[in-house]
C-alpha atoms as a PDB file:
ATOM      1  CA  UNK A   1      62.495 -21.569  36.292  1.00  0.00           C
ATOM      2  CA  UNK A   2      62.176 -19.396  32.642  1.00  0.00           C
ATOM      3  CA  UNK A   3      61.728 -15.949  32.416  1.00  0.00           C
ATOM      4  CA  UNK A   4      61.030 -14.074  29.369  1.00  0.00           C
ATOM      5  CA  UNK A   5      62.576 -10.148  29.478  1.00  0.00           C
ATOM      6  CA  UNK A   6      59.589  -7.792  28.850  1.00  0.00           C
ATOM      7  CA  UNK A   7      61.617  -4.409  29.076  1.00  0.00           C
ATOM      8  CA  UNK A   8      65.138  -3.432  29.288  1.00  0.00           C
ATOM      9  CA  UNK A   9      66.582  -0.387  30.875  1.00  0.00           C
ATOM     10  CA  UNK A  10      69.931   0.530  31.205  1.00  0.00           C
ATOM     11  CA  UNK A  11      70.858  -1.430  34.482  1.00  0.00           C
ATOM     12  CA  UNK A  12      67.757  -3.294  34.767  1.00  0.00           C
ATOM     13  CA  UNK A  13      65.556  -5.822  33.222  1.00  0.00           C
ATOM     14  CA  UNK A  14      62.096  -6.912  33.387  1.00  0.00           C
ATOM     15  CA  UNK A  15      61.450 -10.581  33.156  1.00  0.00           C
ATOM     16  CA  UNK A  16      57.896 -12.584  33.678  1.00  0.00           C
ATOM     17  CA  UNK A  17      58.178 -15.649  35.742  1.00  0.00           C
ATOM     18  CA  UNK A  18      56.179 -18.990  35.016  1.00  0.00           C
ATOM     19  CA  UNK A  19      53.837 -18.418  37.619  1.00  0.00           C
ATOM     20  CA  UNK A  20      53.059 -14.795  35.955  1.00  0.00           C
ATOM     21  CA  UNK A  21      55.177 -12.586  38.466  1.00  0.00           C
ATOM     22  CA  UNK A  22      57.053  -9.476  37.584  1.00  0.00           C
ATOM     23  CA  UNK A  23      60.533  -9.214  38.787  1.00  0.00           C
ATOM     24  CA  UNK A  24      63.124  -7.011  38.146  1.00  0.00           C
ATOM     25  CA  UNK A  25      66.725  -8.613  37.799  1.00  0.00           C
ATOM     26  CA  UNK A  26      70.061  -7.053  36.439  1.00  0.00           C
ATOM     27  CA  UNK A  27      70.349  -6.075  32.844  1.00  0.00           C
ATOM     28  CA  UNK A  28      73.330  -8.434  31.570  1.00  0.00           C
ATOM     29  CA  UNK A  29      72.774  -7.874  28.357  1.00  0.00           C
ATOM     30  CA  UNK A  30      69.351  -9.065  27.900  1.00  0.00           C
ATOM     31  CA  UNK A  31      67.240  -8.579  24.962  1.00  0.00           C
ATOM     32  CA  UNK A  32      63.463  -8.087  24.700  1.00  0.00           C
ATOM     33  CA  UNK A  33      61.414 -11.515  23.991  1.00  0.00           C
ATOM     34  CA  UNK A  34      64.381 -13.673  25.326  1.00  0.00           C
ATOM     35  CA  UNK A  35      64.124 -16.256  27.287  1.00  0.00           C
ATOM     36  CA  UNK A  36      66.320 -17.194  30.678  1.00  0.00           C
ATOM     37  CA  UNK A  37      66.932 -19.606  32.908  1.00  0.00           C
ATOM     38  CA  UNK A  38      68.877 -18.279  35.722  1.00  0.00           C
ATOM     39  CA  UNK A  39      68.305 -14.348  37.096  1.00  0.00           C
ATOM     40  CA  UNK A  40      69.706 -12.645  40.119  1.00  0.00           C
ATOM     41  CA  UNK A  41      66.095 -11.278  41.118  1.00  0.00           C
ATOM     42  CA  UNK A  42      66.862  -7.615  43.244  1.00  0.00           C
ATOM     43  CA  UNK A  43      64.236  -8.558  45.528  1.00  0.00           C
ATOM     44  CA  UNK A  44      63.327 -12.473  45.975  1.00  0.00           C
ATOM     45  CA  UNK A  45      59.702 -13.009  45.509  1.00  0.00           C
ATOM     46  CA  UNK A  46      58.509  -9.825  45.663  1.00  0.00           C
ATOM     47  CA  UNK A  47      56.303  -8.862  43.128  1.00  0.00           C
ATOM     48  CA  UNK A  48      57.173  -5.664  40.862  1.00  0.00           C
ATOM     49  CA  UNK A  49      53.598  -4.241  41.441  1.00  0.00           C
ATOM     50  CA  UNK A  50      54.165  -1.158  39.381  1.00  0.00           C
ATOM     51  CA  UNK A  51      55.541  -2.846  36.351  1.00  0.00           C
ATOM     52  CA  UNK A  52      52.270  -5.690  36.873  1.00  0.00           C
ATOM     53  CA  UNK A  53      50.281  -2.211  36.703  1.00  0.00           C
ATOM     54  CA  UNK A  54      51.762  -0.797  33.778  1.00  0.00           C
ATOM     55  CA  UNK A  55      51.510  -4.115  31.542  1.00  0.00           C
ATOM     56  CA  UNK A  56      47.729  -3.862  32.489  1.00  0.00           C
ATOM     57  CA  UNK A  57      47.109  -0.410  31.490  1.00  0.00           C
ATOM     58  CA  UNK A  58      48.765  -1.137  28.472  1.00  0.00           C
ATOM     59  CA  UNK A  59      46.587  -4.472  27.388  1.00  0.00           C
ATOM     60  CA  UNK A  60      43.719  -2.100  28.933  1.00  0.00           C
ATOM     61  CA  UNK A  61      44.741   0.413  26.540  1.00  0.00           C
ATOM     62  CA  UNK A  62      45.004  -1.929  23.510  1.00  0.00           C
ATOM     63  CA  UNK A  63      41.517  -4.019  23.846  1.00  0.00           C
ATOM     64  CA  UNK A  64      40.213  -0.551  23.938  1.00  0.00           C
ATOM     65  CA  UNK A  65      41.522   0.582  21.059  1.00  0.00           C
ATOM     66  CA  UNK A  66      40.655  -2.769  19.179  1.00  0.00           C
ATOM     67  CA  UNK A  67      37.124  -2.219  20.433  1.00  0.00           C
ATOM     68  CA  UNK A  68      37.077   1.712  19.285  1.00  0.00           C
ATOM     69  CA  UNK A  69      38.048  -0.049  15.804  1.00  0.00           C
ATOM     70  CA  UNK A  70      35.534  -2.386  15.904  1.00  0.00           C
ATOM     71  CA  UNK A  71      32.777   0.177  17.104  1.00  0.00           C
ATOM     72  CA  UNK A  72      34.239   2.548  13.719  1.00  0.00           C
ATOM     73  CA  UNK A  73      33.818  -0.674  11.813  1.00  0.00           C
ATOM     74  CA  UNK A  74      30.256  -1.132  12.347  1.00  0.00           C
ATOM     75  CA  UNK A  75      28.838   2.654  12.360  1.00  0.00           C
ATOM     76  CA  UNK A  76      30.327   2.882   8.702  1.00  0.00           C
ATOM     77  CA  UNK A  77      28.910  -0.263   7.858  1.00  0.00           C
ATOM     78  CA  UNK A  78      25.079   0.512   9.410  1.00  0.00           C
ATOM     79  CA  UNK A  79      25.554   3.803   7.453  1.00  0.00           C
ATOM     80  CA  UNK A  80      25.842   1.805   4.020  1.00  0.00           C
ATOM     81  CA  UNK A  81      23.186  -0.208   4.916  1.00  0.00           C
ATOM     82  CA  UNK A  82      21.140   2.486   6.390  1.00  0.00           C
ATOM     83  CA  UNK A  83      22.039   4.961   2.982  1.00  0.00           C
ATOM     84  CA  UNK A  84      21.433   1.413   0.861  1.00  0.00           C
ATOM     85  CA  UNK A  85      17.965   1.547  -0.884  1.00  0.00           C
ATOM     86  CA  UNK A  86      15.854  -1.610  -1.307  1.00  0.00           C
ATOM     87  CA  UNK A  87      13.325  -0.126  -3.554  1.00  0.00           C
ATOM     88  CA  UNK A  88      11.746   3.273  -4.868  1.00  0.00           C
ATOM     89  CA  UNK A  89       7.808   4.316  -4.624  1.00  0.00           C
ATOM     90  CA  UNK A  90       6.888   6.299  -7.241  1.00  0.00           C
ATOM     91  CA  UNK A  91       3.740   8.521  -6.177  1.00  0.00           C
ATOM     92  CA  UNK A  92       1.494  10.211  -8.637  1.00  0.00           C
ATOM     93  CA  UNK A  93      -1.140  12.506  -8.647  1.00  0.00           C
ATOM     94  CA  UNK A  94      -0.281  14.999 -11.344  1.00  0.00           C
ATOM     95  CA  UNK A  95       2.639  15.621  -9.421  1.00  0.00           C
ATOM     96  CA  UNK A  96       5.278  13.113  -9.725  1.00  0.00           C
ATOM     97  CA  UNK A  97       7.681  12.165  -6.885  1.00  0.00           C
ATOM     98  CA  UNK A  98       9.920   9.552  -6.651  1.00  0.00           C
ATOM     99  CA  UNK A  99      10.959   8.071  -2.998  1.00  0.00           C
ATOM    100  CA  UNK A 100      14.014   5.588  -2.203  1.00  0.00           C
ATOM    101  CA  UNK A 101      13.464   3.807   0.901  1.00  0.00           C
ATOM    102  CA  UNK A 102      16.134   1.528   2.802  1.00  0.00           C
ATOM    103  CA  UNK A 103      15.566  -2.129   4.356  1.00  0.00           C
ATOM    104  CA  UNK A 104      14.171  -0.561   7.504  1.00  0.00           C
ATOM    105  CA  UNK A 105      11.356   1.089   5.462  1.00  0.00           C
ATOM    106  CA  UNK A 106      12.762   4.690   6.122  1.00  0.00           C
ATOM    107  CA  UNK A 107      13.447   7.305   3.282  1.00  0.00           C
ATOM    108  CA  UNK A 108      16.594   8.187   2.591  1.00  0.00           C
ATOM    109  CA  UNK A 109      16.135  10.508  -0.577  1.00  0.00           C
ATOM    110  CA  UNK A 110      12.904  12.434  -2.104  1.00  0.00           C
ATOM    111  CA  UNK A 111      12.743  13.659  -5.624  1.00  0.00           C
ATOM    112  CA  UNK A 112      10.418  15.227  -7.913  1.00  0.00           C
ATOM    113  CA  UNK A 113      10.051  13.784 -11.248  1.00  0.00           C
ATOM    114  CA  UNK A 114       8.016  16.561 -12.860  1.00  0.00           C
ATOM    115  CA  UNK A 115       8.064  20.266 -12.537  1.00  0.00           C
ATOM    116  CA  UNK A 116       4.957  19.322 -10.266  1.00  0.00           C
ATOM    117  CA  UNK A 117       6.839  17.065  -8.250  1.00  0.00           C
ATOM    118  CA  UNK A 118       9.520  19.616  -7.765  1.00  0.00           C
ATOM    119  CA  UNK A 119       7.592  22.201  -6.214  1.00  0.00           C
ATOM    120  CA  UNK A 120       6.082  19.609  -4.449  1.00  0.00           C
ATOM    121  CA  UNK A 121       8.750  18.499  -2.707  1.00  0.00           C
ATOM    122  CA  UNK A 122      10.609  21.814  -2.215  1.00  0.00           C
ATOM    123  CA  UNK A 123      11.353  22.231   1.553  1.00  0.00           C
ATOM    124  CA  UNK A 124       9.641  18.924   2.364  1.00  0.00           C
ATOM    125  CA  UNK A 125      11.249  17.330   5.214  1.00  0.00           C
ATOM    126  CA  UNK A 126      11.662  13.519   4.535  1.00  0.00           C
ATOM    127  CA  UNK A 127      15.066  11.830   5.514  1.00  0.00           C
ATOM    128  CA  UNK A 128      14.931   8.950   8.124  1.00  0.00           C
ATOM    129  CA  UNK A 129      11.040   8.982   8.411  1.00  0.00           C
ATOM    130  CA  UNK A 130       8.500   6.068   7.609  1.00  0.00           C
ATOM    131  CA  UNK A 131       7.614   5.765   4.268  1.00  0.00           C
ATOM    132  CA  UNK A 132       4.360   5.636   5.533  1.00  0.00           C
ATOM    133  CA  UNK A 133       4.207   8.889   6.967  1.00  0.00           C
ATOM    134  CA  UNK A 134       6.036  10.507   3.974  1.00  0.00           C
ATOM    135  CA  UNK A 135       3.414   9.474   1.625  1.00  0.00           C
ATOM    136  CA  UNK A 136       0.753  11.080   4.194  1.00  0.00           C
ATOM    137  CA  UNK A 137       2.500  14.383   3.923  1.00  0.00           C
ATOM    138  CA  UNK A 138       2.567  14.777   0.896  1.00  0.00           C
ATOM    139  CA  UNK A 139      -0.495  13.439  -0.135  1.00  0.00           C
ATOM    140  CA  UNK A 140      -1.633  16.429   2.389  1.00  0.00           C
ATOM    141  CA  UNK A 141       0.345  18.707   0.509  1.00  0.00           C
ATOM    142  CA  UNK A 142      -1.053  18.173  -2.509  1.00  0.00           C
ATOM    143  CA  UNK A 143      -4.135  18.574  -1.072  1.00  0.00           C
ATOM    144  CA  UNK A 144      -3.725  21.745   0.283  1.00  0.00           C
ATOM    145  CA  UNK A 145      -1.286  23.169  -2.929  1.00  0.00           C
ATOM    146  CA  UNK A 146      -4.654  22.191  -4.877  1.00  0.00           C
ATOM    147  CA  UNK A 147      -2.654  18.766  -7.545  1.00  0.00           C
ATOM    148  CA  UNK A 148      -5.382  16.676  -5.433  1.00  0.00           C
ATOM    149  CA  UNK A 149      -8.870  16.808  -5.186  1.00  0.00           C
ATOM    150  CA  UNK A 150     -11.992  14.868  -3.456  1.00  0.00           C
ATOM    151  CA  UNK A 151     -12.166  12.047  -6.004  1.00  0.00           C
ATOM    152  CA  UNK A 152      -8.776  12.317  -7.755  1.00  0.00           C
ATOM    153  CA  UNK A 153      -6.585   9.166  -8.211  1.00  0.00           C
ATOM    154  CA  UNK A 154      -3.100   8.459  -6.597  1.00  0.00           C
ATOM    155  CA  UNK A 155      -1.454   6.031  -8.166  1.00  0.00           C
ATOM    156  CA  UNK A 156       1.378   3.977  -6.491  1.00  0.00           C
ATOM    157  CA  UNK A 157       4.028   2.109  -7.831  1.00  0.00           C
ATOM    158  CA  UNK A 158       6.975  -0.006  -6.278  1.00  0.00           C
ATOM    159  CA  UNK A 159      10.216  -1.531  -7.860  1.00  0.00           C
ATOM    160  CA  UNK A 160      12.741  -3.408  -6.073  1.00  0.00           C
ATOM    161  CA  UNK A 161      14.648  -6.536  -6.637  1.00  0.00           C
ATOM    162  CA  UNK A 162      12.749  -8.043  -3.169  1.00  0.00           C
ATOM    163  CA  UNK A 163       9.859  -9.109  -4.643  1.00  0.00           C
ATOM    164  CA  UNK A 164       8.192 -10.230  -1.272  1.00  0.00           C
ATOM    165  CA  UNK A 165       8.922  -6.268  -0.058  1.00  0.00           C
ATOM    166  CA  UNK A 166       7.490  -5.066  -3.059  1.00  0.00           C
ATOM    167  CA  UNK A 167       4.345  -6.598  -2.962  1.00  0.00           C
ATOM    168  CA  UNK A 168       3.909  -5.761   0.696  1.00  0.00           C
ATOM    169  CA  UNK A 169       4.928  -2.218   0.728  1.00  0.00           C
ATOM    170  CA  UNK A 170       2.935  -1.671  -2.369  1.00  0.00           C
ATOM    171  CA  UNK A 171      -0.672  -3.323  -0.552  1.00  0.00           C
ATOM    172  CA  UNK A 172       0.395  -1.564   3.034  1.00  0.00           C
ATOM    173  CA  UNK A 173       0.782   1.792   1.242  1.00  0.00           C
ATOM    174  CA  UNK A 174      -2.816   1.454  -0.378  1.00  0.00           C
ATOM    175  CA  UNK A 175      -4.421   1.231   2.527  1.00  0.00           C
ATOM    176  CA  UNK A 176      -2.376   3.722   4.546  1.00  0.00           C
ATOM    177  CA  UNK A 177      -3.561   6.454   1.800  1.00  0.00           C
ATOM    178  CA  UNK A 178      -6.868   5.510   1.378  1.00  0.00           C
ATOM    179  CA  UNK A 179      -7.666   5.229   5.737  1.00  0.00           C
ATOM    180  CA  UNK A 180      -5.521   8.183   6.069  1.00  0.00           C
ATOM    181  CA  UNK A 181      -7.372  10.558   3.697  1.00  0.00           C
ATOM    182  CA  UNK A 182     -10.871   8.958   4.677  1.00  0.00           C
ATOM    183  CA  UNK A 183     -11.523   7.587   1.097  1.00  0.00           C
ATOM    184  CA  UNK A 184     -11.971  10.714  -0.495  1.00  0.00           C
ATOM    185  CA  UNK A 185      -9.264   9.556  -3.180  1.00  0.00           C
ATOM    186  CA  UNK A 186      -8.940   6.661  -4.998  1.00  0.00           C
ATOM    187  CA  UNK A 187      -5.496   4.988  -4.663  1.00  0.00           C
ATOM    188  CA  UNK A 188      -4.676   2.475  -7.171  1.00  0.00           C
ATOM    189  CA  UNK A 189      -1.348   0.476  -6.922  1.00  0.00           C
ATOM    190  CA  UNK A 190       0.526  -0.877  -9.781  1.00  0.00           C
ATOM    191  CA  UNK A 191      -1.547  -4.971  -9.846  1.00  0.00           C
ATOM    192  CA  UNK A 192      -4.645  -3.016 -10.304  1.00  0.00           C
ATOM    193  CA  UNK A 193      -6.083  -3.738 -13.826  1.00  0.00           C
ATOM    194  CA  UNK A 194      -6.783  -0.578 -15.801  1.00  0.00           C
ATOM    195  CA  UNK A 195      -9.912   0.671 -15.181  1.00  0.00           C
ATOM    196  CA  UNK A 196     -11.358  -1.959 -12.639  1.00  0.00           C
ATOM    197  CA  UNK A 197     -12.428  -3.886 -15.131  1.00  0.00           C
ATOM    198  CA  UNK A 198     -11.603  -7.879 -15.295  1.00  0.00           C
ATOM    199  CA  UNK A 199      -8.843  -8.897 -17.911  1.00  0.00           C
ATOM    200  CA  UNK A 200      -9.649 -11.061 -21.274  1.00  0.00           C
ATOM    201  CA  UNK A 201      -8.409 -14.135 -19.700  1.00  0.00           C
ATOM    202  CA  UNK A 202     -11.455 -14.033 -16.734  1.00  0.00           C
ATOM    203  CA  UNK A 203     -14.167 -12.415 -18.585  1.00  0.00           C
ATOM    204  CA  UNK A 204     -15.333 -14.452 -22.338  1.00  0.00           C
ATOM    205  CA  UNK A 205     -16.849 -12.461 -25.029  1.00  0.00           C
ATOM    206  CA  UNK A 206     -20.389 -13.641 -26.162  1.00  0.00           C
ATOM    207  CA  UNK A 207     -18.928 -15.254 -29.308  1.00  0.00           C
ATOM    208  CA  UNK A 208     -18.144 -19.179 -30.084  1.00  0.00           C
ATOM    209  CA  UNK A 209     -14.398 -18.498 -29.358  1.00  0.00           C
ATOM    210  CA  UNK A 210     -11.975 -18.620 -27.279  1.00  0.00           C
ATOM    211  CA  UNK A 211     -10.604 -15.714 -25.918  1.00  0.00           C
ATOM    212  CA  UNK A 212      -7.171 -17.078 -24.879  1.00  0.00           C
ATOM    213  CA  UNK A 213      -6.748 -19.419 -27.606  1.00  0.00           C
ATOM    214  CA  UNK A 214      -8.949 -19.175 -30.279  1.00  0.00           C
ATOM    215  CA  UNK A 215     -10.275 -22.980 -30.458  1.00  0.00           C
ATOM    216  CA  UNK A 216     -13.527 -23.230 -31.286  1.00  0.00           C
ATOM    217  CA  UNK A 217     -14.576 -24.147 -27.857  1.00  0.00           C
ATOM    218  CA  UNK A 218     -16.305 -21.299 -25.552  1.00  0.00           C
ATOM    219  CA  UNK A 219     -14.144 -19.820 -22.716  1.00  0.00           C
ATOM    220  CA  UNK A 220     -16.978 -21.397 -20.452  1.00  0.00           C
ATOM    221  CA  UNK A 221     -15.699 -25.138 -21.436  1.00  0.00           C
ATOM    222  CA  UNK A 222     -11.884 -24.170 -20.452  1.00  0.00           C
ATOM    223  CA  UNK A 223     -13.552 -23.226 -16.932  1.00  0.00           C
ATOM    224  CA  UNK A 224     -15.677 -25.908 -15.886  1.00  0.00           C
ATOM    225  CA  UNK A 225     -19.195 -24.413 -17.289  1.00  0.00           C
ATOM    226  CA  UNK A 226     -20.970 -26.220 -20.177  1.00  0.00           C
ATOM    227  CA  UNK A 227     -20.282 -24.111 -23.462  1.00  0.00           C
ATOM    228  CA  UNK A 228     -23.223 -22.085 -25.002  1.00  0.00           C
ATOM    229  CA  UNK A 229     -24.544 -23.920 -28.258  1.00  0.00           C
ATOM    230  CA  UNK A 230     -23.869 -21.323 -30.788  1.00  0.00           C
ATOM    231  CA  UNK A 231     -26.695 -19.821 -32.811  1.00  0.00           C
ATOM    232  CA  UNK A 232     -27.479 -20.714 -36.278  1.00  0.00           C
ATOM    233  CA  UNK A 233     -29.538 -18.847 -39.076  1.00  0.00           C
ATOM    234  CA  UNK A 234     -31.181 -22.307 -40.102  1.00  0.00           C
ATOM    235  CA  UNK A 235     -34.428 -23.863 -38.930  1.00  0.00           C
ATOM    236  CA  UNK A 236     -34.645 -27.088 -37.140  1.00  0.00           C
ATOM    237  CA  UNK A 237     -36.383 -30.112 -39.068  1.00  0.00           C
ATOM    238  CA  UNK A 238     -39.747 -30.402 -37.986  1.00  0.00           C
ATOM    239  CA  UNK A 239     -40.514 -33.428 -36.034  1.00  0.00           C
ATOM    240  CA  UNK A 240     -42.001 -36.195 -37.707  1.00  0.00           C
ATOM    241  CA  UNK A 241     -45.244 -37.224 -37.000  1.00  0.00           C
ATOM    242  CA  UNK A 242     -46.431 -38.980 -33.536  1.00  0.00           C
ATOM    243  CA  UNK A 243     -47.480 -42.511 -34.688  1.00  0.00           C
ATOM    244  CA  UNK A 244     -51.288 -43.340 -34.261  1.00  0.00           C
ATOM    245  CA  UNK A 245     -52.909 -45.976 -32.402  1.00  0.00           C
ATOM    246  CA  UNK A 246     -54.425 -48.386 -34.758  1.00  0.00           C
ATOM    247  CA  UNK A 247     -58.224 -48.160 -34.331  1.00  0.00           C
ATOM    248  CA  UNK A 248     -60.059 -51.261 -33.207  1.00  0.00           C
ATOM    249  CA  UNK A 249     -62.521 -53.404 -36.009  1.00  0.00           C
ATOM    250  CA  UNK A 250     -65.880 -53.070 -35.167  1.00  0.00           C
ATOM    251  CA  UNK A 251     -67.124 -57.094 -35.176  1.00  0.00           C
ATOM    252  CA  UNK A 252     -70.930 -56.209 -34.701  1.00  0.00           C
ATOM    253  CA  UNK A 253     -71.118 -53.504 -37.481  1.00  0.00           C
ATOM    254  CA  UNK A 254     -71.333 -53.972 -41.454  1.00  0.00           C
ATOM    255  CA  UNK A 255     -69.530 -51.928 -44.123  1.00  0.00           C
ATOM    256  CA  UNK A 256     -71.365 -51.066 -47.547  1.00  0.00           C
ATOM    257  CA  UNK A 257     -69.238 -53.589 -49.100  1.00  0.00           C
ATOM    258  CA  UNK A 258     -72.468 -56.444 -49.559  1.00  0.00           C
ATOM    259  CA  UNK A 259     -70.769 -59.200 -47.139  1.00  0.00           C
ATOM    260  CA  UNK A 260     -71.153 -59.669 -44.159  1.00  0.00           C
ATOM    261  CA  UNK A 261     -68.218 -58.779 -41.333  1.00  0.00           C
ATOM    262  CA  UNK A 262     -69.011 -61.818 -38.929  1.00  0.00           C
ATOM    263  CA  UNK A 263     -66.982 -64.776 -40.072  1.00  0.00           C
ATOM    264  CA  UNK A 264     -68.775 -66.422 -37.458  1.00  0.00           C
ATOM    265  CA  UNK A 265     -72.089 -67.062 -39.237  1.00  0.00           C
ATOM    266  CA  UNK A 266     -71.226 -66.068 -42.698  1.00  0.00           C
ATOM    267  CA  UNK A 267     -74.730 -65.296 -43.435  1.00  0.00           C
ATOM    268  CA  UNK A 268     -75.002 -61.954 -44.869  1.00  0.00           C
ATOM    269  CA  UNK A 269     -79.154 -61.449 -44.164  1.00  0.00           C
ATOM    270  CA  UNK A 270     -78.335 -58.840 -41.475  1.00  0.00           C
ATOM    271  CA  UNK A 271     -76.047 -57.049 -43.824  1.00  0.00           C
ATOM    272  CA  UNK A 272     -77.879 -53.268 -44.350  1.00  0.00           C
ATOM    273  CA  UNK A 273     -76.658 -53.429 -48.022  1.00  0.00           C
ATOM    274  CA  UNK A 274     -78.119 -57.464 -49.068  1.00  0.00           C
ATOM    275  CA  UNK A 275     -77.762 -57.930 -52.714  1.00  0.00           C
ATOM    276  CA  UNK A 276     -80.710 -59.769 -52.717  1.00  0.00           C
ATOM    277  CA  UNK A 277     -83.051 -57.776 -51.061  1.00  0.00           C
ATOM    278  CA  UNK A 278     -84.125 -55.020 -53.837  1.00  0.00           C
END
């Protein structure tokens, strides 16, 4: 049978049998990590319980502090993540505050871009909240410091490299605002047109061009809707005359003309204006 020495003490050696036993033989010069054939075991298949305990505490004490390692590992790395900002909302009123917000939509730093936005956020608790409920308070606080007013405008704007977080933080926060402070305010985000009016490309001037290209054809054609004929200065050509019925000859009445209209009899006594009849 092999043993491999685990320890060495001065008289002594620990070995590990093939069938995982603990024995203590004599020390005959043995090294650490070498292998044997033949031992004199002290005391024939007996296992060396306290040596078997002390191997355990120690591979106890080492896949605990491989797991302590691996538990330091991952708090630093949640803490970059957690510190990491996917995007900033920029809130204005006249007040101006800027808020960076990390992938688990909670706000991890507040500042104010304008003297306004300074004193807006002085003291302002923010770090680890919603974003949600950070816009709430302090659209509140500008309420109640006076910067907003029953029908003032908030506007809202997002950037981040997520596009698909953008556009959904930006339409969530909206409507958050406007429920939250019962409409009173109008909140506009960043995809609203200016003024709530419809851009060039959806609305055509009442002119023969265009709009988006300038090609003599109305914006109505590019759409699907006939085009409006355009107006003109110049009359249109009068119609020409309807064409008349020819009127039907008269067989059984003379003209003034001294014959007489019936070919039939060709006898021209009947005629009102006879030549011969003076």
């Amino acid at each position: 049978m092999s043993y491999l020495i685990l320890e060495c003490a001065a008289s002594y050696a620990v070995a590990l049998d093939e069938e995982g036993r603990f024995v203590r033989v004599p020390n005959l010069g043995y090294e650490v990590g070498q292998e044997v054939d033949d031992v004199v075991i002290f005391d024939e298949g007996q296992l060396l319980a306290f040596e078997a305990r002390k191997v355990r505490r120690t591979r106890r004490r080492v896949g605990l502090i491989a797991a302590a390692a691996c538990l330091v590992v991952a708090v630093i790395a949640g803490g970059v993540v957690w510190r990491l900002p996917i995007g900033t909302v920029y809130m204005r009123i006249n007040p101006e505050v800027s808020m960076e917000v990390n992938r688990f939509d909670r706000v991890v730093d507040v500042e104010g871009e304008n003297a306004d936005g300074e004193a807006l956020v002085s003291g302002f608790s923010f770090y680890g909240r919603t974003i949600d409920d950070v816009s709430d308070d302090l659209a509140n606080r500008a309420e109640e410091q006076g910067y907003l007013k029953e029908g003032g405008t908030i506007e809202l704007t997002v950037e981040s490299g997520d596009e698909e977080w953008k556009t959904a933080t930006e339409d969530r926060l909206v409507i958050e605002l406007e429920v939250h402070l019962d409409h009173r305010v109008v909140v506009e985000g960043s995809g609203a047109p200016v003024g709530g009016s419809p851009g060039d490309d959806d609305l055509d001037d009442a002119d023969d061009w265009d709009d988006d290209g300038f090609d003599d054809l109305d914006d109505d054609e590019d759409d699907g809707v006939a085009p409006v004929p355009p107006e003109t200065d110049t009359a249109p050509a009068p119609n020409p005359p309807a064409p008349q019925a020819p009127q039907a000859i008269d067989d059984d009445e003379d003209d003034d003309d001294g014959w007489d209209d019936d070919d039939d009899d060709g006898d021209d006594d009947d005629d009102d204006g006879d030549d011969n009849d003076d």
